[in-house]
N, C-alpha and C. Protein backbone atom coordinates (compact mmCIF):
# COMPACT_ATOMS: atom_id res chain seq x y z
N UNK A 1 37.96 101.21 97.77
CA UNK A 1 37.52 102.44 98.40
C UNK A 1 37.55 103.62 97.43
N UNK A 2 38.26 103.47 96.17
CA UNK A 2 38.59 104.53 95.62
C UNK A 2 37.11 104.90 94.79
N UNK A 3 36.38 104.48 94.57
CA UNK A 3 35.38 103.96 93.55
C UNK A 3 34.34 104.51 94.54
N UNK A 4 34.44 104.00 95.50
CA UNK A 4 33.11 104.43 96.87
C UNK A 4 33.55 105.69 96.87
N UNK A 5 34.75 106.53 97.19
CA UNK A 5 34.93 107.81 97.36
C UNK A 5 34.62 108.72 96.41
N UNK A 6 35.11 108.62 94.97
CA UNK A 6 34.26 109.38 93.88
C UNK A 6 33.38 109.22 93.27
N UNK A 7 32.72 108.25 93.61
CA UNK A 7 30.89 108.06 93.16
C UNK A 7 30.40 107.94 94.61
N UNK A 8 30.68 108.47 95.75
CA UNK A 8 29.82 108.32 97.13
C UNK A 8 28.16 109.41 97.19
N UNK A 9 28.32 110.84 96.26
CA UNK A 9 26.88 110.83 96.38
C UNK A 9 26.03 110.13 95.48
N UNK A 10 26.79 109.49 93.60
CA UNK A 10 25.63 108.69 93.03
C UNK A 10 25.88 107.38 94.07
N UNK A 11 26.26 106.63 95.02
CA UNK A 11 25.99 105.68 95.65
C UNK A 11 24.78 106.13 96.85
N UNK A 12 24.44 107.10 96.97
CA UNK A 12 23.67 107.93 98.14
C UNK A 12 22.41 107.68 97.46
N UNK A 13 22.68 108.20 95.90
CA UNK A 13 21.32 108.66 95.63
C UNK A 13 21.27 107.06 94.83
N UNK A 14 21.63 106.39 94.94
CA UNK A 14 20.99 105.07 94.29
C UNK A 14 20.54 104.26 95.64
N UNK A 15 20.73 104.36 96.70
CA UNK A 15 20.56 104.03 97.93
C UNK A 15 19.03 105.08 98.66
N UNK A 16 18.96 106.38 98.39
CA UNK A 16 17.84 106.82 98.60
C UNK A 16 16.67 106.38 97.29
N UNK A 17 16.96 106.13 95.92
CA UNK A 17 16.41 105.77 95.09
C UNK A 17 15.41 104.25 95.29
N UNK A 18 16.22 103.41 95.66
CA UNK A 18 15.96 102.21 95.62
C UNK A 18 14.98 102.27 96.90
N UNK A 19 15.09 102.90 98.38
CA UNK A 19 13.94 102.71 99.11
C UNK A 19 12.69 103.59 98.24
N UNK A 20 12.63 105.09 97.96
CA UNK A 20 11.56 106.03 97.41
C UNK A 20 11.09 105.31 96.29
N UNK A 21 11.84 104.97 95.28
CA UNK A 21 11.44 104.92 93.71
C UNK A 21 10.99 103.19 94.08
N UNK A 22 11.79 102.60 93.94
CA UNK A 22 11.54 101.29 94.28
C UNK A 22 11.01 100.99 95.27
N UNK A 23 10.97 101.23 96.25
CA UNK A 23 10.23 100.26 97.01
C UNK A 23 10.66 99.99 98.27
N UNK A 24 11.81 99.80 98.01
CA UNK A 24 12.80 98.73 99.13
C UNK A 24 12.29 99.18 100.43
N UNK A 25 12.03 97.60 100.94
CA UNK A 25 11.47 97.29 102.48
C UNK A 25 12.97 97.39 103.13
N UNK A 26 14.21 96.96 102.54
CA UNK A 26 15.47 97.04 103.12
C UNK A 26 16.24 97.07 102.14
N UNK A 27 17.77 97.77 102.44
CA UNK A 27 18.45 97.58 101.68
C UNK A 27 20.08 96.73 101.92
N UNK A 28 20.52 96.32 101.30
CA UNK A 28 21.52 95.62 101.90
C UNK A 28 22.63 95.50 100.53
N UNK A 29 24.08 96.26 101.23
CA UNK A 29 25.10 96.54 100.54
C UNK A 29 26.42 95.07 100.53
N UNK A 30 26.32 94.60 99.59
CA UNK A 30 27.84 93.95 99.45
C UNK A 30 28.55 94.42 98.67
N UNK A 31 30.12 94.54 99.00
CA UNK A 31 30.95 95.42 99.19
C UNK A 31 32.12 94.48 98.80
N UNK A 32 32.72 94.50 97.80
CA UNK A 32 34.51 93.84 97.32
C UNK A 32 35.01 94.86 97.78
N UNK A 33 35.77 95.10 98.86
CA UNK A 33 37.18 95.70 99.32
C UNK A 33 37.65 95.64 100.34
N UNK A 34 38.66 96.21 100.19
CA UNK A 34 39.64 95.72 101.96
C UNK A 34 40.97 95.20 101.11
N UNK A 35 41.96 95.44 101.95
CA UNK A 35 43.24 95.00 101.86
C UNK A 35 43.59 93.77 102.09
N UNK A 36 44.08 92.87 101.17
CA UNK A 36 43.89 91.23 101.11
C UNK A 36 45.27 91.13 102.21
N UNK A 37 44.75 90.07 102.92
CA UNK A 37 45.15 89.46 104.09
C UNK A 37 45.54 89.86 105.59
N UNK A 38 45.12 91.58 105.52
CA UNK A 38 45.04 92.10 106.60
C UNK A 38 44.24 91.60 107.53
N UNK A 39 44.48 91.79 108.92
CA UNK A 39 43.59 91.03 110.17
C UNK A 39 42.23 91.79 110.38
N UNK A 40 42.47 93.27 110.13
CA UNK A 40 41.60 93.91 110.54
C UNK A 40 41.30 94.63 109.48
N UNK A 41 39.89 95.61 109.23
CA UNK A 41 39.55 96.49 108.96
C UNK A 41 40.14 97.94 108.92
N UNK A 42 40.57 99.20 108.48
CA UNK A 42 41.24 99.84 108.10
C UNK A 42 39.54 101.25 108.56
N UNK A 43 40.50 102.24 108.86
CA UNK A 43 39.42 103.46 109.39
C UNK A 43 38.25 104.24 108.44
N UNK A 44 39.24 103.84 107.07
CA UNK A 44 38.86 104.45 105.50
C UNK A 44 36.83 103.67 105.62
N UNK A 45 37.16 102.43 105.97
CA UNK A 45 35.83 101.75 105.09
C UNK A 45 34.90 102.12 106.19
N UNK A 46 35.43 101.97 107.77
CA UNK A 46 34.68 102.20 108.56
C UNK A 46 33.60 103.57 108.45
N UNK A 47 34.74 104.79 108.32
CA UNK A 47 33.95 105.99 108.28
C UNK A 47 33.06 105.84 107.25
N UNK A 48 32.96 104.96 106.02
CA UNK A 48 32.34 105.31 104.68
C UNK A 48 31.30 103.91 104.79
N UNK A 49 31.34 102.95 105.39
CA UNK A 49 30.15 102.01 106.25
C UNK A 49 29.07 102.95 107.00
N UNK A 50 29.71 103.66 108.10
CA UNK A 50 29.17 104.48 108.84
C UNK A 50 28.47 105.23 107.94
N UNK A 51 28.93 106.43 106.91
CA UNK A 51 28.13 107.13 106.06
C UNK A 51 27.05 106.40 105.68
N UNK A 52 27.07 105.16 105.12
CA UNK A 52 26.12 104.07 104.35
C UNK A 52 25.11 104.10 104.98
N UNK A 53 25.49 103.72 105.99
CA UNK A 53 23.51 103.66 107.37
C UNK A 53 23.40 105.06 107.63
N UNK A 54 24.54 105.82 108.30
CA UNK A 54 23.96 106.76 108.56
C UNK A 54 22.90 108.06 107.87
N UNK A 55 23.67 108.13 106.54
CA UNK A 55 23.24 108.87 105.65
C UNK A 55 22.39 108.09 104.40
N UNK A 56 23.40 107.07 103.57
CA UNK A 56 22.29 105.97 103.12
C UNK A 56 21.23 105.34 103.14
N UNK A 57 21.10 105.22 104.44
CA UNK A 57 19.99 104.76 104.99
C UNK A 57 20.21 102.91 104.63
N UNK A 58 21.41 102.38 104.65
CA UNK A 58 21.41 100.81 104.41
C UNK A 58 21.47 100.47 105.79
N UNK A 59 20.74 99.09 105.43
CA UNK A 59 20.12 98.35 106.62
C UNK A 59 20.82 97.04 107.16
N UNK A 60 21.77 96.68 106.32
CA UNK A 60 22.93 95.38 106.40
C UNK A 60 24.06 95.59 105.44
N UNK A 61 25.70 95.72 105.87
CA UNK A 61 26.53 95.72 104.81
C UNK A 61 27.20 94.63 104.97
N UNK A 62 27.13 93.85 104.40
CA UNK A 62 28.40 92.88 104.35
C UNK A 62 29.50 92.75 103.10
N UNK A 63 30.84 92.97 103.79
CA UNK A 63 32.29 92.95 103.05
C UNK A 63 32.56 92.07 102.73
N UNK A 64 33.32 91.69 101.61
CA UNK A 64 34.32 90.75 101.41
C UNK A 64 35.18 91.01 100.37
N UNK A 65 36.37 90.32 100.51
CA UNK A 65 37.95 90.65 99.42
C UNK A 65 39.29 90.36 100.30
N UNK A 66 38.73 90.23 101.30
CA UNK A 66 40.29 90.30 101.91
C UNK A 66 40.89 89.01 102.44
N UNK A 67 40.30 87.92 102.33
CA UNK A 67 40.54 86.70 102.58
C UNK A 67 41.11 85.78 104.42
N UNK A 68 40.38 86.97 105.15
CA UNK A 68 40.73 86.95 106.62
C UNK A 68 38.52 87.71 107.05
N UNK A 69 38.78 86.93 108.01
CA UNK A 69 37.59 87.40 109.06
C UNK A 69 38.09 88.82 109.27
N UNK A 70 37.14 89.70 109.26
CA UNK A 70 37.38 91.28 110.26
C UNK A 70 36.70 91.49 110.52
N UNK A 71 36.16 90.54 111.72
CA UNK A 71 35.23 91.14 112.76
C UNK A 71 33.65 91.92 112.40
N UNK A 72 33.01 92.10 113.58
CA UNK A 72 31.55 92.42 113.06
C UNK A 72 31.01 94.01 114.19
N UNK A 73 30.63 94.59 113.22
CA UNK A 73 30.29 96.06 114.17
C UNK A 73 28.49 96.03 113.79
N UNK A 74 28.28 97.32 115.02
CA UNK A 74 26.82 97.32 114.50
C UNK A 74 26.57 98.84 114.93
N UNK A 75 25.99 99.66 114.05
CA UNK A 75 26.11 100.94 113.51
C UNK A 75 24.33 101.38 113.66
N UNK A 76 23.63 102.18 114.96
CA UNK A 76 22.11 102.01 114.60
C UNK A 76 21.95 100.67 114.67
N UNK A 77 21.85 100.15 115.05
CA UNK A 77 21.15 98.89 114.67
C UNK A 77 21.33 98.06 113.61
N UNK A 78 22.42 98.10 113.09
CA UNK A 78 22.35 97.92 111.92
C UNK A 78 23.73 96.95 112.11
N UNK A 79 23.58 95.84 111.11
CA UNK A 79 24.85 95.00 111.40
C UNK A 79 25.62 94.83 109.87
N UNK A 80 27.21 94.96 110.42
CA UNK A 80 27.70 95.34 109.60
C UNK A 80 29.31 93.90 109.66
N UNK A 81 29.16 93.38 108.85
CA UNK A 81 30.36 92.30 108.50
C UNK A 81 31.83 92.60 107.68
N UNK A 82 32.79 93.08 107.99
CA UNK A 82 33.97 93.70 107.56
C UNK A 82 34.73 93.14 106.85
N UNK A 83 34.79 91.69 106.95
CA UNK A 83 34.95 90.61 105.90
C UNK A 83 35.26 89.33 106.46
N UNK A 84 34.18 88.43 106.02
CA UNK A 84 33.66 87.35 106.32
C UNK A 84 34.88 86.25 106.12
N UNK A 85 35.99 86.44 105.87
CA UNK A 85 37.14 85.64 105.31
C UNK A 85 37.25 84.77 104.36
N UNK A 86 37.72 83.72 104.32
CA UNK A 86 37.39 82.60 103.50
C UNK A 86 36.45 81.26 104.00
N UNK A 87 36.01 81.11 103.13
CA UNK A 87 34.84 79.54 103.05
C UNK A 87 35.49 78.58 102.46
N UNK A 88 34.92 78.40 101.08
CA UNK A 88 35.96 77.50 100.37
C UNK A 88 36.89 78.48 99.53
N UNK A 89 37.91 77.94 99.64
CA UNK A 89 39.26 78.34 98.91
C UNK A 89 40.12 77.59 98.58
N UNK A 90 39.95 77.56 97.06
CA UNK A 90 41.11 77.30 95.84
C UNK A 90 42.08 77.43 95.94
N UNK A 91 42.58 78.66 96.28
CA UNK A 91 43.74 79.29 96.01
C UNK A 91 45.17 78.80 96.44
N UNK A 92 44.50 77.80 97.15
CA UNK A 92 46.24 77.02 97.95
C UNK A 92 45.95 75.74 98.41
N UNK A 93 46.50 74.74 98.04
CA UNK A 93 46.23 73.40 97.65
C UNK A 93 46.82 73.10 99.31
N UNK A 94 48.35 73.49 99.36
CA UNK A 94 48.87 73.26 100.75
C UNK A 94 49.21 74.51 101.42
N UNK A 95 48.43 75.07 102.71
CA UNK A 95 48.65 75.96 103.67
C UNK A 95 49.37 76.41 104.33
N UNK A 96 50.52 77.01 104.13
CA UNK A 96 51.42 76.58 106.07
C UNK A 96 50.83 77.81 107.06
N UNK A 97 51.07 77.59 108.44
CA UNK A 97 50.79 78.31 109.23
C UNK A 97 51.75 78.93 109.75
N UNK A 98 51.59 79.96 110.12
CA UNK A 98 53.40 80.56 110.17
C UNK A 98 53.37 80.60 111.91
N UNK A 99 54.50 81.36 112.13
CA UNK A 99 54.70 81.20 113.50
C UNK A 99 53.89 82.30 114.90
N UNK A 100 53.27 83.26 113.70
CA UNK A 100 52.59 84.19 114.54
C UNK A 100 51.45 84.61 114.15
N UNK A 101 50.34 85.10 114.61
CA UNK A 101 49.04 85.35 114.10
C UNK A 101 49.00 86.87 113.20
N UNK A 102 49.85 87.01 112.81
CA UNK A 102 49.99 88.23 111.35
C UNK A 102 50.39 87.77 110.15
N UNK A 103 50.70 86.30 110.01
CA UNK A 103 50.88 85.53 109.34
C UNK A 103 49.72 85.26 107.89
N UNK A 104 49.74 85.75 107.15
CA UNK A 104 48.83 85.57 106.18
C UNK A 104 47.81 84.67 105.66
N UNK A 105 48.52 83.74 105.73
CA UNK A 105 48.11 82.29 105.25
C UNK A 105 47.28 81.65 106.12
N UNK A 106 47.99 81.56 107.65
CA UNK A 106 47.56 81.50 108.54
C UNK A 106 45.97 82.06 109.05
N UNK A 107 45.91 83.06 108.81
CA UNK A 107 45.26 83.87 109.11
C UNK A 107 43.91 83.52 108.55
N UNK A 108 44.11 83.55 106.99
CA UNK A 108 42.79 83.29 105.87
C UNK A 108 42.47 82.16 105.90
N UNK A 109 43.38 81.09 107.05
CA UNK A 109 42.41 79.84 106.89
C UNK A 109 41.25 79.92 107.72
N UNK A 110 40.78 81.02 108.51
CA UNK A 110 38.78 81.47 109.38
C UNK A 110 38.80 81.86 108.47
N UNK A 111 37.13 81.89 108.85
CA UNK A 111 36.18 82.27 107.79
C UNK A 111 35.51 82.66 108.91
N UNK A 112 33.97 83.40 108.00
CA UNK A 112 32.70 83.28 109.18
C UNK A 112 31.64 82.90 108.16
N UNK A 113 30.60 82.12 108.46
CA UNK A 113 29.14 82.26 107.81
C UNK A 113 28.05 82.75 108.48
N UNK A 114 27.15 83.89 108.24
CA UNK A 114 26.33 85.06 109.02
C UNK A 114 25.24 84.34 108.08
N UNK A 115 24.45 84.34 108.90
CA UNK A 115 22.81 84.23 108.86
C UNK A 115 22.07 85.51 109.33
N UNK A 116 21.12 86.16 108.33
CA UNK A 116 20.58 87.64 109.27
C UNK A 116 19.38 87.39 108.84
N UNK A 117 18.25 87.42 109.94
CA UNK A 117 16.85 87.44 109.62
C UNK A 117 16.28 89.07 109.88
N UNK A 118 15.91 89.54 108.86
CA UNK A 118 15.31 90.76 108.69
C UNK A 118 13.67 90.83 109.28
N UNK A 119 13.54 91.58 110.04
CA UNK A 119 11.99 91.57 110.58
C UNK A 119 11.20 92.28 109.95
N UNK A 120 9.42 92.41 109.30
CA UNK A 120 9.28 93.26 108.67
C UNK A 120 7.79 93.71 109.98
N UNK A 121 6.84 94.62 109.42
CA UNK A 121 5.36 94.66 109.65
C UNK A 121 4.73 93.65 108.84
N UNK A 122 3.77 93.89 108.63
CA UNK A 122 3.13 93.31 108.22
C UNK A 122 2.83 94.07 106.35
N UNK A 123 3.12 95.26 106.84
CA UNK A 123 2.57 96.15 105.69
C UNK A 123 4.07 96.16 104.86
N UNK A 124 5.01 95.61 105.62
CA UNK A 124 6.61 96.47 104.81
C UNK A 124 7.25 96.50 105.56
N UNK A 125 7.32 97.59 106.78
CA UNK A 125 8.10 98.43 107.26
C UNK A 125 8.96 97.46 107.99
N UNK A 126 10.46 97.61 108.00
CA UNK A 126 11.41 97.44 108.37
C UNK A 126 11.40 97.64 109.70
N UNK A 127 11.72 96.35 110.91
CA UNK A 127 11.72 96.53 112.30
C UNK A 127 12.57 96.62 112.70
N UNK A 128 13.47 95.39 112.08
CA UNK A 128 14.95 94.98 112.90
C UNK A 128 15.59 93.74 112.18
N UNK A 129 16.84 93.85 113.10
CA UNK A 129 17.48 92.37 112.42
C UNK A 129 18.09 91.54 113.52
N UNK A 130 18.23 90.31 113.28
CA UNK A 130 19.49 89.29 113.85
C UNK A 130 20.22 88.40 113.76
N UNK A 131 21.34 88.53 113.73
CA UNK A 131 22.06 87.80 113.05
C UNK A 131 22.70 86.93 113.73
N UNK A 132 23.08 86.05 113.52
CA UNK A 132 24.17 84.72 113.80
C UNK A 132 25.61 84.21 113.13
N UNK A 133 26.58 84.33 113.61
CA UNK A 133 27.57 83.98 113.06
C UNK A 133 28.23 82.61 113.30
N UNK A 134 28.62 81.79 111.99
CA UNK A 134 29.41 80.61 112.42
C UNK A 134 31.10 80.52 112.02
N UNK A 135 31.37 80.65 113.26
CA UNK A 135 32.96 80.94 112.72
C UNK A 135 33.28 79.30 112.29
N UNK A 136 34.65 79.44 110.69
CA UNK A 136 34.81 78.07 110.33
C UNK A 136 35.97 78.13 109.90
N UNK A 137 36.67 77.01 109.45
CA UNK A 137 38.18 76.99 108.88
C UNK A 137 38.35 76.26 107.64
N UNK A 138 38.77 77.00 106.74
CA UNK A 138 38.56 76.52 105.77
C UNK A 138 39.05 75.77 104.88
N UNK A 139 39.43 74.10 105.92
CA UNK A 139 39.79 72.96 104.96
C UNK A 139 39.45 71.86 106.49
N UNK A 140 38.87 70.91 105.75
CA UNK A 140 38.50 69.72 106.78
C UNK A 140 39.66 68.64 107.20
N UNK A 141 40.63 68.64 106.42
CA UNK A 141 41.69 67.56 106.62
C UNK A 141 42.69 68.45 107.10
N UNK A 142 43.01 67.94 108.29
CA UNK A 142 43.75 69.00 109.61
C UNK A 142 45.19 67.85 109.86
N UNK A 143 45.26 67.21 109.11
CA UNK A 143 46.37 65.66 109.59
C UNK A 143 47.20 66.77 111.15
N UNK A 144 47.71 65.70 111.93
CA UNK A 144 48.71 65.83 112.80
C UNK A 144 48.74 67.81 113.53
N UNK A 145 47.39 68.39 113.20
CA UNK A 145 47.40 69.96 113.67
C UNK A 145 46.22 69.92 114.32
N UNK A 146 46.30 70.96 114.97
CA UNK A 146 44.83 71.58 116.13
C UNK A 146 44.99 72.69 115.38
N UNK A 147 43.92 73.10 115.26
CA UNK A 147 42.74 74.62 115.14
C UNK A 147 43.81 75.50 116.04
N UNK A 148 44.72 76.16 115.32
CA UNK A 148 45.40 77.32 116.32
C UNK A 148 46.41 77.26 116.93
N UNK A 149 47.12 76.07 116.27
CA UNK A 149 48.50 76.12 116.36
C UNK A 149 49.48 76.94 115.93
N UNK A 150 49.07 77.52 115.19
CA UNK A 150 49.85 78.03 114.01
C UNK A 150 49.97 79.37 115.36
N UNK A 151 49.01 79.73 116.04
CA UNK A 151 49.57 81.12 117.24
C UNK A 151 50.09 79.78 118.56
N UNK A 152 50.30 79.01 118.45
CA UNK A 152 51.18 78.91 119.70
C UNK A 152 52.79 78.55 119.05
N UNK A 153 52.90 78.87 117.87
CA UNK A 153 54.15 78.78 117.47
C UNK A 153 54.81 77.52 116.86
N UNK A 154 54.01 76.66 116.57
CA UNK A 154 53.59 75.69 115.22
C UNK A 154 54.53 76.40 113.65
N UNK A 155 54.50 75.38 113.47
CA UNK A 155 54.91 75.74 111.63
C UNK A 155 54.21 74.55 111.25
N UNK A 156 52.84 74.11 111.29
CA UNK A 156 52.34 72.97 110.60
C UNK A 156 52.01 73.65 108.95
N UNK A 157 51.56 72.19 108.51
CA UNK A 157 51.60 72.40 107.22
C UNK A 157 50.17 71.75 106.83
N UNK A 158 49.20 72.41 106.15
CA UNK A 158 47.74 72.00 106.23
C UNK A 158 47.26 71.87 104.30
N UNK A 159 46.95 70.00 104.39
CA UNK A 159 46.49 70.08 103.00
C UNK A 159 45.11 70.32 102.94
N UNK A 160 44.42 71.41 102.03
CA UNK A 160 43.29 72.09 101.99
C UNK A 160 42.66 71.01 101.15
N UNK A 161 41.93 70.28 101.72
CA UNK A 161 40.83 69.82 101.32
C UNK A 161 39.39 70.70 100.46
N UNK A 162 39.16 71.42 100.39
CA UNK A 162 38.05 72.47 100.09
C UNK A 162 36.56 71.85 100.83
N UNK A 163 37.02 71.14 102.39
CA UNK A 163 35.57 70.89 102.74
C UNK A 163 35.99 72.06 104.42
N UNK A 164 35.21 72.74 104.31
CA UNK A 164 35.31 74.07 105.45
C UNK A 164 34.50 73.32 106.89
N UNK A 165 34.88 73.37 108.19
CA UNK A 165 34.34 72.38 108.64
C UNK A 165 34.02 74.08 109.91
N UNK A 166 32.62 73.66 110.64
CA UNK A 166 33.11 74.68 111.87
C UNK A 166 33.32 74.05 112.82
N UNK A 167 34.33 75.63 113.26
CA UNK A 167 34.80 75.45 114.67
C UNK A 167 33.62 75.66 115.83
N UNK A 168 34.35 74.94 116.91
CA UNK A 168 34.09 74.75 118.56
C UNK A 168 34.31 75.92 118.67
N UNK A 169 33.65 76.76 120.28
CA UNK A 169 33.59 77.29 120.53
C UNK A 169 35.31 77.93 120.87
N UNK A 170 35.88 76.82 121.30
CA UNK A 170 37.19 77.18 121.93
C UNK A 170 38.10 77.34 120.56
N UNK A 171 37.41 76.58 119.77
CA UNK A 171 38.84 76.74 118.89
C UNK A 171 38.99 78.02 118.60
N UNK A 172 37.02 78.61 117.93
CA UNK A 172 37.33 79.86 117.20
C UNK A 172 37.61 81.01 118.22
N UNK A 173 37.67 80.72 119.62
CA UNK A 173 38.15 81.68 120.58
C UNK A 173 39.77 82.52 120.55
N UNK A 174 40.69 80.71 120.21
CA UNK A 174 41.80 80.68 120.20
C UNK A 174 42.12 81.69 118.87
């Protein structure tokens, strides 16, 4: 955020640039930040997302860095991904799930994968969008655990395969 805050009008004017000078039928921001392993989104990125469409004029932002899902807002019309969590991940051979859903580890084993189809005219002009999300977890070999144990108070222990499998409706509910 620190980087977005003291370059936020050259990020304005490279964002009004790119539709005038260039062209752009749409524009679409990805974004490294966020606080690693937090559940949620933080007010800082929100207000400065919000600036992005509102004043930017961007047409899709999607986040990532924080290694947890945070949820999906939509700003104008405009859809906005806060961080998509993890897919495949390296970073930990064996997982544990802790005993409560603030649990870190726990946490970064969702993911989401977003599909967004951008609508145009015929000539260019930007109509709309829609998107689809597949919530997933990110290791296929689950030995002796369910999808979401780890919040009913589980201490399983999960070897990460690096094959991300998705969840059922219920699981990714849980």
């Amino acid at each position: 955020n620190t980087v977005i805050n003291t370059q936020y009008k050259k990020l304005m004017k490279l964002l009004a640039d790119a539709r005038e000078a260039d062209g752009a039928n749409a524009v679409i921001i990805c974004w490294h930040t966020g606080t690693e392993y937090k559940g949620t989104h933080n007010k800082d990125t929100e207000r400065i997302v919000t600036g992005l469409i509102e004043q930017g004029g961007a047409d899709l932002i999607i986040i990532n860095h924080t290694h947890t899902a945070q949820g999906v807002g939509i700003i104008n019309n405009r859809s906005v991904f806060y961080s998509l969590g993890n897919f495949v991940f390296g970073g930990n051979r064996h997982i544990r799930g802790g005993k409560n859903s603030k649990d870190p580890l726990a946490i970064s084993l969702y993911g989401m994968v977003v599909q967004v189809k951008l609508t145009f005219t015929e000539q260019g002009k930007y109509l709309g969008q829609q998107a689809k999300v597949y919530p997933v977890f990110s290791s296929g070999s689950t030995p002796d655990y369910q999808v979401g144990d780890h919040f009913n108070g589980n201490n399983a222990i999960i070897a990460n395969d690096y094959r991300p499998i998705r969840l059922t409706l219920d699981q990714a509910n849980r």
